[in-house]
C-alpha atoms as a PDB file:
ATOM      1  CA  UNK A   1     128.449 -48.132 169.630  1.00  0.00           C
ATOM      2  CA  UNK A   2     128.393 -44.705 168.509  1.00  0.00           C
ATOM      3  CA  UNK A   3     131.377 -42.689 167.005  1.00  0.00           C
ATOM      4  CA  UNK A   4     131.942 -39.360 168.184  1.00  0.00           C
ATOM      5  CA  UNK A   5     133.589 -37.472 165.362  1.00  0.00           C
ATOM      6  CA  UNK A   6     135.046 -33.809 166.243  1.00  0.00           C
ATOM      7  CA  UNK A   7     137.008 -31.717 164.127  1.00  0.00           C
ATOM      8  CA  UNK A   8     136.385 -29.163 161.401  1.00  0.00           C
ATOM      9  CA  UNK A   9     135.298 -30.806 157.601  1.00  0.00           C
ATOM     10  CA  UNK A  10     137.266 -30.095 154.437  1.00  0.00           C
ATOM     11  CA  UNK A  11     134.382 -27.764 153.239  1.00  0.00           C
ATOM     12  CA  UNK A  12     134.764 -25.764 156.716  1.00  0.00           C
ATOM     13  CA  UNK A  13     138.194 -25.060 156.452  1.00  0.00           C
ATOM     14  CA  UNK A  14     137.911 -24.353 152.656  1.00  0.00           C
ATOM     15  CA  UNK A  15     135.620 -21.809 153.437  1.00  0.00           C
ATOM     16  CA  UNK A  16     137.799 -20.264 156.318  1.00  0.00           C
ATOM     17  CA  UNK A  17     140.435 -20.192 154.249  1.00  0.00           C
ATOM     18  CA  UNK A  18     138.971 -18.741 151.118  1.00  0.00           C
ATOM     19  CA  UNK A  19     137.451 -15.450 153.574  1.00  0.00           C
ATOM     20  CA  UNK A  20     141.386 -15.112 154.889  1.00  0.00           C
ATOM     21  CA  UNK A  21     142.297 -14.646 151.192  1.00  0.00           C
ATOM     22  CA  UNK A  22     139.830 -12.311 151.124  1.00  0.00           C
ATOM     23  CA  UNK A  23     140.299 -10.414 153.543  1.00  0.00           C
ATOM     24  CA  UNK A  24     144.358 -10.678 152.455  1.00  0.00           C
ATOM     25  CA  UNK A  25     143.717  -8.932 149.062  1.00  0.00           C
ATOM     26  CA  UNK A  26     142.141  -6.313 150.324  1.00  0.00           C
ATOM     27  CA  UNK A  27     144.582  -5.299 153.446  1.00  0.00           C
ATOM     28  CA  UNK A  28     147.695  -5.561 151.582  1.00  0.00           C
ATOM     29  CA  UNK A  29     147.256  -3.220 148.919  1.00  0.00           C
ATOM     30  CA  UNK A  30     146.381  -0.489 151.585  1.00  0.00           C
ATOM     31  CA  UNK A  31     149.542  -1.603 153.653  1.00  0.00           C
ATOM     32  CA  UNK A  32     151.731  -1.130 150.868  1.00  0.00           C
ATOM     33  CA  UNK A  33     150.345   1.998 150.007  1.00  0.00           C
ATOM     34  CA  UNK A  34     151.079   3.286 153.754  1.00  0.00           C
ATOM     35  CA  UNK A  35     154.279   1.972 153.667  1.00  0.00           C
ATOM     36  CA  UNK A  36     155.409   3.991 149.979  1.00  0.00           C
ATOM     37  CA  UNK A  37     153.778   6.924 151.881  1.00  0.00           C
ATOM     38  CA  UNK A  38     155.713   6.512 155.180  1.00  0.00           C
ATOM     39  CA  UNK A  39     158.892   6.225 152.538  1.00  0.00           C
ATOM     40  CA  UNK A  40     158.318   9.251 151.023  1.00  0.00           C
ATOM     41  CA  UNK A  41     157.470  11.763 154.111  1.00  0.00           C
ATOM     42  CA  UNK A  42     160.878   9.963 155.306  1.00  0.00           C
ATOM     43  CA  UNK A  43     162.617  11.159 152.620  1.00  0.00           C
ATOM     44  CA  UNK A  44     161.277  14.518 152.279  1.00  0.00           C
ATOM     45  CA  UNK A  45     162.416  15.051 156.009  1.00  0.00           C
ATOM     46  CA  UNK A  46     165.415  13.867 155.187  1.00  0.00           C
ATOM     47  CA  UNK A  47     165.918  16.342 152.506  1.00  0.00           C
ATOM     48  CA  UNK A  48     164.937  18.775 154.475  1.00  0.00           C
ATOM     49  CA  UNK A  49     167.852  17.528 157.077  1.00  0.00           C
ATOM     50  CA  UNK A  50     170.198  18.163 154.517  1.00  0.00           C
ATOM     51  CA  UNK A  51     169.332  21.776 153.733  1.00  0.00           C
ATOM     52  CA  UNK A  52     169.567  22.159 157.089  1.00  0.00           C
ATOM     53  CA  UNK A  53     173.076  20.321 157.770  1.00  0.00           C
ATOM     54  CA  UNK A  54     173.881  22.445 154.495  1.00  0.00           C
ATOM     55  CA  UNK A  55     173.135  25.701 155.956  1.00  0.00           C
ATOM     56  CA  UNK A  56     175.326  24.475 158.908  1.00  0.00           C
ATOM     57  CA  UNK A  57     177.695  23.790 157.372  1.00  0.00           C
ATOM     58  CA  UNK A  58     178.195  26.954 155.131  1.00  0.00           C
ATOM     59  CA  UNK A  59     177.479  29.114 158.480  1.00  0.00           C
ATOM     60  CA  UNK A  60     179.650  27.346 160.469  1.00  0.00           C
ATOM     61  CA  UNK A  61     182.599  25.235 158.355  1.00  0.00           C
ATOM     62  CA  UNK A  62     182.630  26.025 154.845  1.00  0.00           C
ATOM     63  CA  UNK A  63     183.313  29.918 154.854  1.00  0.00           C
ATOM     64  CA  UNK A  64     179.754  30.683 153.351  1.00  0.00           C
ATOM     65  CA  UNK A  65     179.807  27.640 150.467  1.00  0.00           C
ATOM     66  CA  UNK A  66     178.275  23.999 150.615  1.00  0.00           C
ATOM     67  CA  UNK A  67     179.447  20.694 151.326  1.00  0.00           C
ATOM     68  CA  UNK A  68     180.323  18.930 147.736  1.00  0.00           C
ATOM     69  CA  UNK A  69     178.845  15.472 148.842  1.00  0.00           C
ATOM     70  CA  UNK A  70     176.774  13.691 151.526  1.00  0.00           C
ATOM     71  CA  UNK A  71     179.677  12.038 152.696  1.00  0.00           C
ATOM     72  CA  UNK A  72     181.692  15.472 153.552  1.00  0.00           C
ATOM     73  CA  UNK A  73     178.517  16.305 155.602  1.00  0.00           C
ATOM     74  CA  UNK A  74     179.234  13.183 157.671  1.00  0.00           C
ATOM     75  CA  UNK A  75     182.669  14.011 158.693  1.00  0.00           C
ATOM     76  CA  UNK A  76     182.628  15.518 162.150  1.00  0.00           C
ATOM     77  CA  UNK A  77     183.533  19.041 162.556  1.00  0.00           C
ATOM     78  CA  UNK A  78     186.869  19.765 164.590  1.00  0.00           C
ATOM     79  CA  UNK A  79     184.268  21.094 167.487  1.00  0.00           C
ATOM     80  CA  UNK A  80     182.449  17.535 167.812  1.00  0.00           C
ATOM     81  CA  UNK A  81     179.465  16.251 165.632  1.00  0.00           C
ATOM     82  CA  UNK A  82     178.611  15.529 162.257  1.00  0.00           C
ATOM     83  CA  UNK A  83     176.282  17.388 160.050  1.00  0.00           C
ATOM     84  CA  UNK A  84     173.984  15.044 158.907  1.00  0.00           C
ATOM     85  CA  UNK A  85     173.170  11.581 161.126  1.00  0.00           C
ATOM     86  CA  UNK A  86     174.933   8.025 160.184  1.00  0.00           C
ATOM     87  CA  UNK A  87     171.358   6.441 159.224  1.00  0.00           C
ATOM     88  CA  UNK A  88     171.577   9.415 156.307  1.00  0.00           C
ATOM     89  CA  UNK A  89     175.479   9.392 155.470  1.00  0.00           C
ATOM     90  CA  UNK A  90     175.019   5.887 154.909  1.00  0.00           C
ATOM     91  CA  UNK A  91     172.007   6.580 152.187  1.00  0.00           C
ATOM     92  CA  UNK A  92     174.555   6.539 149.605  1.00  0.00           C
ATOM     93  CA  UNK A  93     174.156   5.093 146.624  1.00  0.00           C
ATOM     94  CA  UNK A  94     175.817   1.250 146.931  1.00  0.00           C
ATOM     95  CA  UNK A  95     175.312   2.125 151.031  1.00  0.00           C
ATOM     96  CA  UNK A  96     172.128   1.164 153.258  1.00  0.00           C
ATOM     97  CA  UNK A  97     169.273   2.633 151.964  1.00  0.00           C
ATOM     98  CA  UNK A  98     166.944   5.069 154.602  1.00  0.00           C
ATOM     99  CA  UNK A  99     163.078   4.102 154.318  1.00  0.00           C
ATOM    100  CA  UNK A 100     163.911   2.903 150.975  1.00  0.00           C
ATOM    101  CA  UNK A 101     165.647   6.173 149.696  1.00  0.00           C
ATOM    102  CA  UNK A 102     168.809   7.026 148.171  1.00  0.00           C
ATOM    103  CA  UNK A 103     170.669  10.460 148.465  1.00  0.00           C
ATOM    104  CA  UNK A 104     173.063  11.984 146.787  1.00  0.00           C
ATOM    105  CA  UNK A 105     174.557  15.628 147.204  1.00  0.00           C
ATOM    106  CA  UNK A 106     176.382  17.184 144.177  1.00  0.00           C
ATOM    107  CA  UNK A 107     178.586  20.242 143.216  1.00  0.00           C
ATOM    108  CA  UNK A 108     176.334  22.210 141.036  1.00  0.00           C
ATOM    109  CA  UNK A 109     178.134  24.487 138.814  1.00  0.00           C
ATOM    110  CA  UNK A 110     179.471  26.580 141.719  1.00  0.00           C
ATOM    111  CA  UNK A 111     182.827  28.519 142.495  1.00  0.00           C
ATOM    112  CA  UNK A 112     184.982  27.333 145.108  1.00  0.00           C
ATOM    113  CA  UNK A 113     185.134  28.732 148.054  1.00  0.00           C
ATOM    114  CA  UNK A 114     187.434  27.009 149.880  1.00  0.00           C
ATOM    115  CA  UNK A 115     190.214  24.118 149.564  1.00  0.00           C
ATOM    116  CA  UNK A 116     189.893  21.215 150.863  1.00  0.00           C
ATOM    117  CA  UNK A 117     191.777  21.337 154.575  1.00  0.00           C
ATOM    118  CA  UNK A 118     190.468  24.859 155.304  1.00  0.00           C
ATOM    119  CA  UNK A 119     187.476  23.820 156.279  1.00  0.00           C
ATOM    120  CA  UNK A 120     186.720  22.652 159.993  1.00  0.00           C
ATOM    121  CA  UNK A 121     186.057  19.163 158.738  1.00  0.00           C
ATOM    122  CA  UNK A 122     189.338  18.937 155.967  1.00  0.00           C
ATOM    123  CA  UNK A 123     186.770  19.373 152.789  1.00  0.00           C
ATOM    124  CA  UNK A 124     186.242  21.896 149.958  1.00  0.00           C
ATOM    125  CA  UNK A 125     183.410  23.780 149.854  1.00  0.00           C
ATOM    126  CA  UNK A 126     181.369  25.434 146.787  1.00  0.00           C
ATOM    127  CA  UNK A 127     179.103  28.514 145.980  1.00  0.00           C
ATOM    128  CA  UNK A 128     176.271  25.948 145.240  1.00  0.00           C
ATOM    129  CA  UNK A 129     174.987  22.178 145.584  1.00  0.00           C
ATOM    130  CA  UNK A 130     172.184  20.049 144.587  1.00  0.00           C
ATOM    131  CA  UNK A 131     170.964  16.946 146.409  1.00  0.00           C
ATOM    132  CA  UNK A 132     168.471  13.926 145.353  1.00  0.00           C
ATOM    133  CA  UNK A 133     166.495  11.988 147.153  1.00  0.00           C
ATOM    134  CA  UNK A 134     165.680   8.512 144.828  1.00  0.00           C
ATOM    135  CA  UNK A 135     163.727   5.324 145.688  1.00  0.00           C
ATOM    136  CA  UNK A 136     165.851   1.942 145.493  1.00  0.00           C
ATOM    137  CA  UNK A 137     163.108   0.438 143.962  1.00  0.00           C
ATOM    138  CA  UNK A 138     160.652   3.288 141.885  1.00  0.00           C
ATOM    139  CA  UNK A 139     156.922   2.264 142.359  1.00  0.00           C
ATOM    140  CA  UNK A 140     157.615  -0.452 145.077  1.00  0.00           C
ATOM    141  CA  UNK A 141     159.782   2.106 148.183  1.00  0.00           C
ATOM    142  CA  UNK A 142     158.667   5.086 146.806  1.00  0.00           C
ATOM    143  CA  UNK A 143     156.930   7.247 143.900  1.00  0.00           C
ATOM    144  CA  UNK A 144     157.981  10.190 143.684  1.00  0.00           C
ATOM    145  CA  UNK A 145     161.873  11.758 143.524  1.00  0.00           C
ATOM    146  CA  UNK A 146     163.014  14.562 145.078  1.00  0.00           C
ATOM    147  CA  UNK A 147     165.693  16.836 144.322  1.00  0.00           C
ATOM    148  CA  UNK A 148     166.785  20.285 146.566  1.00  0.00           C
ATOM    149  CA  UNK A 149     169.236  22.854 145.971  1.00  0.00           C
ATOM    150  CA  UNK A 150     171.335  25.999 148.011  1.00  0.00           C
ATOM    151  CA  UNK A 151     167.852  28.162 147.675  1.00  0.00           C
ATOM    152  CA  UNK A 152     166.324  25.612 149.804  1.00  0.00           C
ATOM    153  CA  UNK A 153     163.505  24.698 147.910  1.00  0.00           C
ATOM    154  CA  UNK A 154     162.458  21.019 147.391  1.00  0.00           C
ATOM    155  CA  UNK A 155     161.042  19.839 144.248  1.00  0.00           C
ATOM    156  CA  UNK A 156     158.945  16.584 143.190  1.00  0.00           C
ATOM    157  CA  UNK A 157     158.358  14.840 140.503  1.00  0.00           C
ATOM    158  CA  UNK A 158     157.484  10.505 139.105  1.00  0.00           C
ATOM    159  CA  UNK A 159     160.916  10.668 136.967  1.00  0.00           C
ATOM    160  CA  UNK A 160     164.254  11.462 138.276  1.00  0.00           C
ATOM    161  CA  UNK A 161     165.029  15.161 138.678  1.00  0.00           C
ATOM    162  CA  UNK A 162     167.986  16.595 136.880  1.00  0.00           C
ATOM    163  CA  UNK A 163     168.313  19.838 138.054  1.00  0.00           C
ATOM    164  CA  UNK A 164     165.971  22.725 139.569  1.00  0.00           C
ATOM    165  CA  UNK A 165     163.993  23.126 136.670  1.00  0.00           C
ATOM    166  CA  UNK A 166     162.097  19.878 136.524  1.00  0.00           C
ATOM    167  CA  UNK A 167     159.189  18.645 138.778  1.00  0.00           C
ATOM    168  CA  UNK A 168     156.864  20.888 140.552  1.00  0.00           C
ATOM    169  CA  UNK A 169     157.660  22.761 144.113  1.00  0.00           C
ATOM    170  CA  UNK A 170     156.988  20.449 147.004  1.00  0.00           C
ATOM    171  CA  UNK A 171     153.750  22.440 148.697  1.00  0.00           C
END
């Protein structure tokens, strides 16, 4: 009688698996790239959402000066919405990151302009502010850091911005 053997030999699938790997190592490095990309045009919308919700904010709430943090943004106004979204008054640091990024929104040396509880949203307000935008995880959810201030202007740089100064002018 004759034995009728089907199926795939050890070699076969050793050789099927070894072209997977393959073909693995070379798609995942460009995936991860995409995704740090995706990341940081994320957060550089979402800086410029801020200097928007900023110059909201100073037009419409803080007599002419800027909200002292991201979470004052996120307080609704006594007319109805909120400033900035939840997905980015939750980018706190310790909160839920957005597209692995961080923000944080700072006094900046400023004068007051108003008291907290004359504004429509029960916060102070200052002359000035400046924001960051970190990765959670430099080099894996983003490269670059990004920092913005009352002018406007968003700046870039591989190392943590400290103030206006550093990094080079986002083009």
């Amino acid at each position: 009688m004759r034995e009728d053997n089907r199926g795939f030999t050890l070699i076969e699938l050793l050789i099927v698996v070894a072209i997977i790997g393959i073909i693995a190592s070379i798609a995942i490095p460009a995936l991860l790239r995409a995704r740090v990309s995706a990341n940081e045009s994320s957060a550089i919308g979402s800086m410029r959402t801020i200097s928007t919700a900023q110059a909201t904010y100073a037009a419409t709430c803080g007599g002419g000066g800027y909200a002292t943090s991201l979470e004052d943004l996120a307080i609704p106004s006594s007319g109805g919405d909120p400033f900035v979204p939840p997905d980015l008054s939750g980018a706190i640091p310790g909160g839920t990151p957005k597209s692995g990024y961080q923000f944080t929104i700072t006094a900046d040396g400023g004068a007051d302009v108003l008291a907290a509880g004359d504004t429509c949203n029960g916060t102070a307000s200052e002359s000035k502010y400046f924001s960051i935008g970190d990765p959670i995880a430099p080099g894996y959810s983003g490269l670059r850091f990004f920092a913005l201030d009352d002018t406007g202007l968003i700046r870039q740089d591989l190392e943590q911005l400290g103030d206006m100064t550093d990094g080079t002018p986002l083009q």
